[in-house]
Protein backbone atom coordinates (compact mmCIF):
# COMPACT_ATOMS: atom_id res chain seq x y z
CA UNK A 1 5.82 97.18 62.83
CA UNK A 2 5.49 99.12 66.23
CA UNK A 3 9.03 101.16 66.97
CA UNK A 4 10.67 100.32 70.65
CA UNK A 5 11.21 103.28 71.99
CA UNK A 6 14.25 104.63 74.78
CA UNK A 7 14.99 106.82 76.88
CA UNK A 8 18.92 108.07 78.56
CA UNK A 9 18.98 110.70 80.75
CA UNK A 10 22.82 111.57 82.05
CA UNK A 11 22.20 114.16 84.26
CA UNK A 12 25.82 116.01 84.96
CA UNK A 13 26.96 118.65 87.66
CA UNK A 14 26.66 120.99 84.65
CA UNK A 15 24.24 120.11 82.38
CA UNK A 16 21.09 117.27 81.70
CA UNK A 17 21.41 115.73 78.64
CA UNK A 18 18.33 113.33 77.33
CA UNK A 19 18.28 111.06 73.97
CA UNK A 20 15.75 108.78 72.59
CA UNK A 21 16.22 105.81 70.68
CA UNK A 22 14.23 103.90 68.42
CA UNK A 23 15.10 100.10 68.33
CA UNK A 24 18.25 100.03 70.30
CA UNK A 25 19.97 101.94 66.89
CA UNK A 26 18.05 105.24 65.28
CA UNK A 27 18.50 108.38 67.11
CA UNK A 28 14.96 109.99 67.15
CA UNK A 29 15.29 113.13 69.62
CA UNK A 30 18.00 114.87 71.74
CA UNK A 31 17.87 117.54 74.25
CA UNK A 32 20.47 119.38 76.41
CA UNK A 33 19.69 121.83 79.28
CA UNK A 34 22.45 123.84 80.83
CA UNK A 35 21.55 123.09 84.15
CA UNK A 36 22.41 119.85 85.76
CA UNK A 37 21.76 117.73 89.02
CA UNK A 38 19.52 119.42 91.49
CA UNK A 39 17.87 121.42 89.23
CA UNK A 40 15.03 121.43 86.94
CA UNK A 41 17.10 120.46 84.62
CA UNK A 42 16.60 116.56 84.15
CA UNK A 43 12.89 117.32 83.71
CA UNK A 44 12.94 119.84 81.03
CA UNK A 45 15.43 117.56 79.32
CA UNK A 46 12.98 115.27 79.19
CA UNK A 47 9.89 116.94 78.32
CA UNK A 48 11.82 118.62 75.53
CA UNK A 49 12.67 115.21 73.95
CA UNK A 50 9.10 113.83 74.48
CA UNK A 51 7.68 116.79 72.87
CA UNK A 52 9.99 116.91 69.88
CA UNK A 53 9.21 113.37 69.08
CA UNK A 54 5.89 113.50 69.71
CA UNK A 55 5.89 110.64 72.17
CA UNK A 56 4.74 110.60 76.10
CA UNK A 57 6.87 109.17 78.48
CA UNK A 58 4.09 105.91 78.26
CA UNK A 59 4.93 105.51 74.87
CA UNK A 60 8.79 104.50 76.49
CA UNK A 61 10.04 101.02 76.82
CA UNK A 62 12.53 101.44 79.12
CA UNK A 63 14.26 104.23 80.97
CA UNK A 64 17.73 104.37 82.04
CA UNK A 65 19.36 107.54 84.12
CA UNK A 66 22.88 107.57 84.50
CA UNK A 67 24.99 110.75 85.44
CA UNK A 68 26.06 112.63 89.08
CA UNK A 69 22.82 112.80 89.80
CA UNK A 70 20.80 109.62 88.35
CA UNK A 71 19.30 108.89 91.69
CA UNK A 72 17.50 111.68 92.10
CA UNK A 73 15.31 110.49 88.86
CA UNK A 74 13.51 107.40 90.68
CA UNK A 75 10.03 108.33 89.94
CA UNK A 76 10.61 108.36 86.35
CA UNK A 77 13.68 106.15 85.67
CA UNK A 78 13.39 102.46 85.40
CA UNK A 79 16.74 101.79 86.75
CA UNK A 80 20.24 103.72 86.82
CA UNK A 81 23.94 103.06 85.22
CA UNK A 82 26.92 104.70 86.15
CA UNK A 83 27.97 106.91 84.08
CA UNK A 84 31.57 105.14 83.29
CA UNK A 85 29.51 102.10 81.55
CA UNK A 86 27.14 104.47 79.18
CA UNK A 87 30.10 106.57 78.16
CA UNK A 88 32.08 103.06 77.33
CA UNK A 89 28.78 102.09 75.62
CA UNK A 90 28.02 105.28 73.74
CA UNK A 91 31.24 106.11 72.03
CA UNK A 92 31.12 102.29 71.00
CA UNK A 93 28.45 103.25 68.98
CA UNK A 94 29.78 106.35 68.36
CA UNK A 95 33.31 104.99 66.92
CA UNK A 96 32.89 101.31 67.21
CA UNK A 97 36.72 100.99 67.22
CA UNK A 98 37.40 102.92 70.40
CA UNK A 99 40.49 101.78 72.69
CA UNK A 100 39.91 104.92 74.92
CA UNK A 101 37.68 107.20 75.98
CA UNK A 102 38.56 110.91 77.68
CA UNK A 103 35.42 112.34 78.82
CA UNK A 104 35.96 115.95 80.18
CA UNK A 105 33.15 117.43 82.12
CA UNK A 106 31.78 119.90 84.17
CA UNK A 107 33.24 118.63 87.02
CA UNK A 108 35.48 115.52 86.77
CA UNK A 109 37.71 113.85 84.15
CA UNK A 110 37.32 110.34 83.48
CA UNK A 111 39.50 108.06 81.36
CA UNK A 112 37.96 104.52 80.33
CA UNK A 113 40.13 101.71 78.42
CA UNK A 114 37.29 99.83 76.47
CA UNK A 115 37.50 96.47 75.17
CA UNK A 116 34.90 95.51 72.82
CA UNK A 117 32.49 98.10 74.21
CA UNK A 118 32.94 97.54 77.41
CA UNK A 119 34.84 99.48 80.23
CA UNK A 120 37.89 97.22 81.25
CA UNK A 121 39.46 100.01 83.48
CA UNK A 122 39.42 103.71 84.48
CA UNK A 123 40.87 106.81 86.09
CA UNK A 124 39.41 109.68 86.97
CA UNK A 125 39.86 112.65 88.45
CA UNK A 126 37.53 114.44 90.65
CA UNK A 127 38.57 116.03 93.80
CA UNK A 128 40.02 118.63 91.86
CA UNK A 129 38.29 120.94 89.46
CA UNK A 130 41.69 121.71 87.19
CA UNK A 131 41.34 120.43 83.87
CA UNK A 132 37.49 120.59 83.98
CA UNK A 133 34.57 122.76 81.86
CA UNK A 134 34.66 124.31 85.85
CA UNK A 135 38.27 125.48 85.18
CA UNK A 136 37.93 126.61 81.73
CA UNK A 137 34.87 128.65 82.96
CA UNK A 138 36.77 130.21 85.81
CA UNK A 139 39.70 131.15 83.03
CA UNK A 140 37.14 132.18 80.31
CA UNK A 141 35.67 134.47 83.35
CA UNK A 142 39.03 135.81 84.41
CA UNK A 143 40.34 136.40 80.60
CA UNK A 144 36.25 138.43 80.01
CA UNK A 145 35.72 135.96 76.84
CA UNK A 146 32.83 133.63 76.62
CA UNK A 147 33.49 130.39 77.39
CA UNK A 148 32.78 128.55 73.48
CA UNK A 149 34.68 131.41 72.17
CA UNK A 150 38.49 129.85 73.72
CA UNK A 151 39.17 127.15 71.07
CA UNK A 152 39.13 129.82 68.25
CA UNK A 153 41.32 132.55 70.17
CA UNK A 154 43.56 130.24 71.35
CA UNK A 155 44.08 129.03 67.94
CA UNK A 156 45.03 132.77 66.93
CA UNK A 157 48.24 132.65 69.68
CA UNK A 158 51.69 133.58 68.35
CA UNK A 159 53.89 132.44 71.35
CA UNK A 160 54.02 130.01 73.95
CA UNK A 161 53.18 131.12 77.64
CA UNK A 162 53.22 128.37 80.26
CA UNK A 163 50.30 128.23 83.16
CA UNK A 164 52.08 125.47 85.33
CA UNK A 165 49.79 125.75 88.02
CA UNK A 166 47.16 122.71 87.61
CA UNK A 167 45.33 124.56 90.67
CA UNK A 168 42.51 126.44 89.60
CA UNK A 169 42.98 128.64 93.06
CA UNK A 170 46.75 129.52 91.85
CA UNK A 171 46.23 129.00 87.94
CA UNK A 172 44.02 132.29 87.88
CA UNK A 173 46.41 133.88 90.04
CA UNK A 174 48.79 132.93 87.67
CA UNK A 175 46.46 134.81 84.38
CA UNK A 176 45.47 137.59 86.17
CA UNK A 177 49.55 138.41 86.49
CA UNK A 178 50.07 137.20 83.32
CA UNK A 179 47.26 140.15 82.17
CA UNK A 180 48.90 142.70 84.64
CA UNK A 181 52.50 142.40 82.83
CA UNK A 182 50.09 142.88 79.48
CA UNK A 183 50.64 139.50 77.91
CA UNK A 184 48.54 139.08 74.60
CA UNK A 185 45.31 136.82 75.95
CA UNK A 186 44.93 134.51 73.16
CA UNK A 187 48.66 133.04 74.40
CA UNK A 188 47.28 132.65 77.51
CA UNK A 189 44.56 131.04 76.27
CA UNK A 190 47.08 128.43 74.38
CA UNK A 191 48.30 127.97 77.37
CA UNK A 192 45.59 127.28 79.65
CA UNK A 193 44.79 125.10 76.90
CA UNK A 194 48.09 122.64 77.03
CA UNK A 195 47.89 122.91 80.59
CA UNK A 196 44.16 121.41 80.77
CA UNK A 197 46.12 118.77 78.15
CA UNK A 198 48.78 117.52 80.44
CA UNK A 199 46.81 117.03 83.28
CA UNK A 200 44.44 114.97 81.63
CA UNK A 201 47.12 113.32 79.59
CA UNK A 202 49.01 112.39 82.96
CA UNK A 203 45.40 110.89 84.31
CA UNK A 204 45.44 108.75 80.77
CA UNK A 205 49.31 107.68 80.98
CA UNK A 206 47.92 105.71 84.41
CA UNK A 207 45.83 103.24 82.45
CA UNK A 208 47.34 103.81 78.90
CA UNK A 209 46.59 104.88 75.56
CA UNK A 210 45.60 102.77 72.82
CA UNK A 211 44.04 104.18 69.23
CA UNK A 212 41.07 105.11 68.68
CA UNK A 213 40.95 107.60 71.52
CA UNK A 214 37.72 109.77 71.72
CA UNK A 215 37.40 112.37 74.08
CA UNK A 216 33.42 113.19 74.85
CA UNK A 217 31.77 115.66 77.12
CA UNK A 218 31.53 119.50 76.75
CA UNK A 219 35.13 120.08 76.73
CA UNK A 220 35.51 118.16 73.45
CA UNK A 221 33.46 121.30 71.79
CA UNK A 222 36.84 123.38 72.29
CA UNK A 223 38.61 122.77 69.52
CA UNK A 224 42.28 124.45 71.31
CA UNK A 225 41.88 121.74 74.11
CA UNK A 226 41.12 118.92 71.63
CA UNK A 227 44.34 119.67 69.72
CA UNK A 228 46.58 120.33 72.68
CA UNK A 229 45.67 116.87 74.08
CA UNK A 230 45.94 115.10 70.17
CA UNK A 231 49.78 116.86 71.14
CA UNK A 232 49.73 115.50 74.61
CA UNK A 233 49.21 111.94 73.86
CA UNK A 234 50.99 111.82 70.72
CA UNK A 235 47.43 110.30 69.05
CA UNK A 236 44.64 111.41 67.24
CA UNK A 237 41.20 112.78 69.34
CA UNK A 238 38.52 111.61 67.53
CA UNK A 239 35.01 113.55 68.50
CA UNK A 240 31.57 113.66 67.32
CA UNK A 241 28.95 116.30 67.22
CA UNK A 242 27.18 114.37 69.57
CA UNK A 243 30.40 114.13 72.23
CA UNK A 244 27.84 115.97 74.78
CA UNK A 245 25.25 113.36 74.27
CA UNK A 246 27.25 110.54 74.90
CA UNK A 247 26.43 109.38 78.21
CA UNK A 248 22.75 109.81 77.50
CA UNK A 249 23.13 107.67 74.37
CA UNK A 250 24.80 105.09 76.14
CA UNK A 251 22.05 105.06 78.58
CA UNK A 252 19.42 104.78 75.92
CA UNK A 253 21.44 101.70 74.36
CA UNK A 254 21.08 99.93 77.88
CA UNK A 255 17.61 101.17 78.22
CA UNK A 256 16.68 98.86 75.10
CA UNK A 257 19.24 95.67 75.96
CA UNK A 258 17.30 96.01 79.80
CA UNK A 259 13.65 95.99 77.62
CA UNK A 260 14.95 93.08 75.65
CA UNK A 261 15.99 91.02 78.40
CA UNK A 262 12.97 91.33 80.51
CA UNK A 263 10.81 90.24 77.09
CA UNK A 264 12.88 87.26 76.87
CA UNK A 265 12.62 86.62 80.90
């Protein structure tokens, strides 16, 4: 029997992410370029998830773009999603008993209440960069410690130090004098890390908190932020090694409901 094949692309401010599916269920191919809308980005994603399955895009039933920059994929997309459906749709399939979805990015933060896989009602946040993979890159800059390297040091901190502003502007004011008085940085860290937490868990008190909650996007890779918000909401963060890809796989889901429907039109 001949495999349907799918194709997501979520292309982010940050990053493109690409996964195909085979059959609406089997994950066949993944790719993730650092470089997002804009960029060359969404293409390379692409090719690289062709090439490692061995496909061309011909061979594709469907495909679906999502992400900030979804529209500028007309030429190869088949139609576009926002991004708040896929990421309702992928951690579904991710963790099909999720209540609640926090998807930190490179840019925004979205919360989605989902019901039976589907998005009931959101929040987000995106007029300000605090709380974002932005911020933490600004911090990780201003602190001279790579970026995936946060979660661990932070998890090395012996005292509390609070970084109240949620500006990113004033909040690396706010590190650089905590550096000048010679404050240990892995504290810092911590605390950049619970401040990220209560932002985002003020955005999720808006449309409330029900178990499971899974947090997606890059941020969920940083283990210090993952645990400061598990403190923050008072419930457990459930993530998956695929958190980055979850937009994309949500695409790719639609992508194959879209092919089924037109068969059966």
């Amino acid at each position: 029997m001949d495999h349907i094949y799918t194709l997501g692309i979520d292309i982010g401010s940050t990053a493109s992410k690409c996964v195909m599916l085979a059959d609406g269920k089997e994950i066949v191919a993944k790719s993730l370029i650092s470089v997002g809308a804009g960029t060359s980005g969404p293409q390379r994603a692409i090719s690289e998830v062709l090439e490692q399955a061995g496909k061309s895009k011909d061979e594709m039933a469907f495909v679906l773009a999502t992400g900030y920059g979804r529209n500028s994929l007309e030429e190869i997309a088949d139609a576009q999603m926002s991004e708040l459906s896929c990421h309702a749709k992928g951690a579904t399939f991710l963790f099909p008993q999720v209540h609640t979805v926090v998807d930190i990015g490179g840019q925004d933060v979205k919360i989605l209440q989902v019901e039976n896989g589907v998005m009931t009602n959101f929040v987000m946040n995106d007029k300000c960069a605090a709380g974002t993979g932005r911020f933490l890159d600004v911090m990780a800059r201003v602190l001279e410690v790579k970026v995936q390297d946060l979660g661990m040091l932070g998890a090395q901190s012996t005292k509390q130090v609070e970084i109240s502003s949620t500006c990113t502007v004033f909040a690396e004011s706010e590190v650089i004098s905590q550096l000048s008085m010679g404050t240990d940085k892995r504290d810092i860290i911590n605390g950049i890390h619970r401040s990220v937490a209560s932002r985002v868990a003020g955005l999720a008190h808006r449309v409330g908190i029900r178990d499971q909650v899974v947090m997606t996007g890059g941020v969920a890779q940083n283990s210090g932020v993952v645990k400061a918000l598990e403190e923050a909401l008072g419930h457990e963060v459930h993530i998956s090694p695929l958190t980055q890809y979850n937009g994309a796989l949500g695409a790719a889901l639609f992508a194959y409901q879209k092919y089924q429907k037109a068969q059966r039109a």
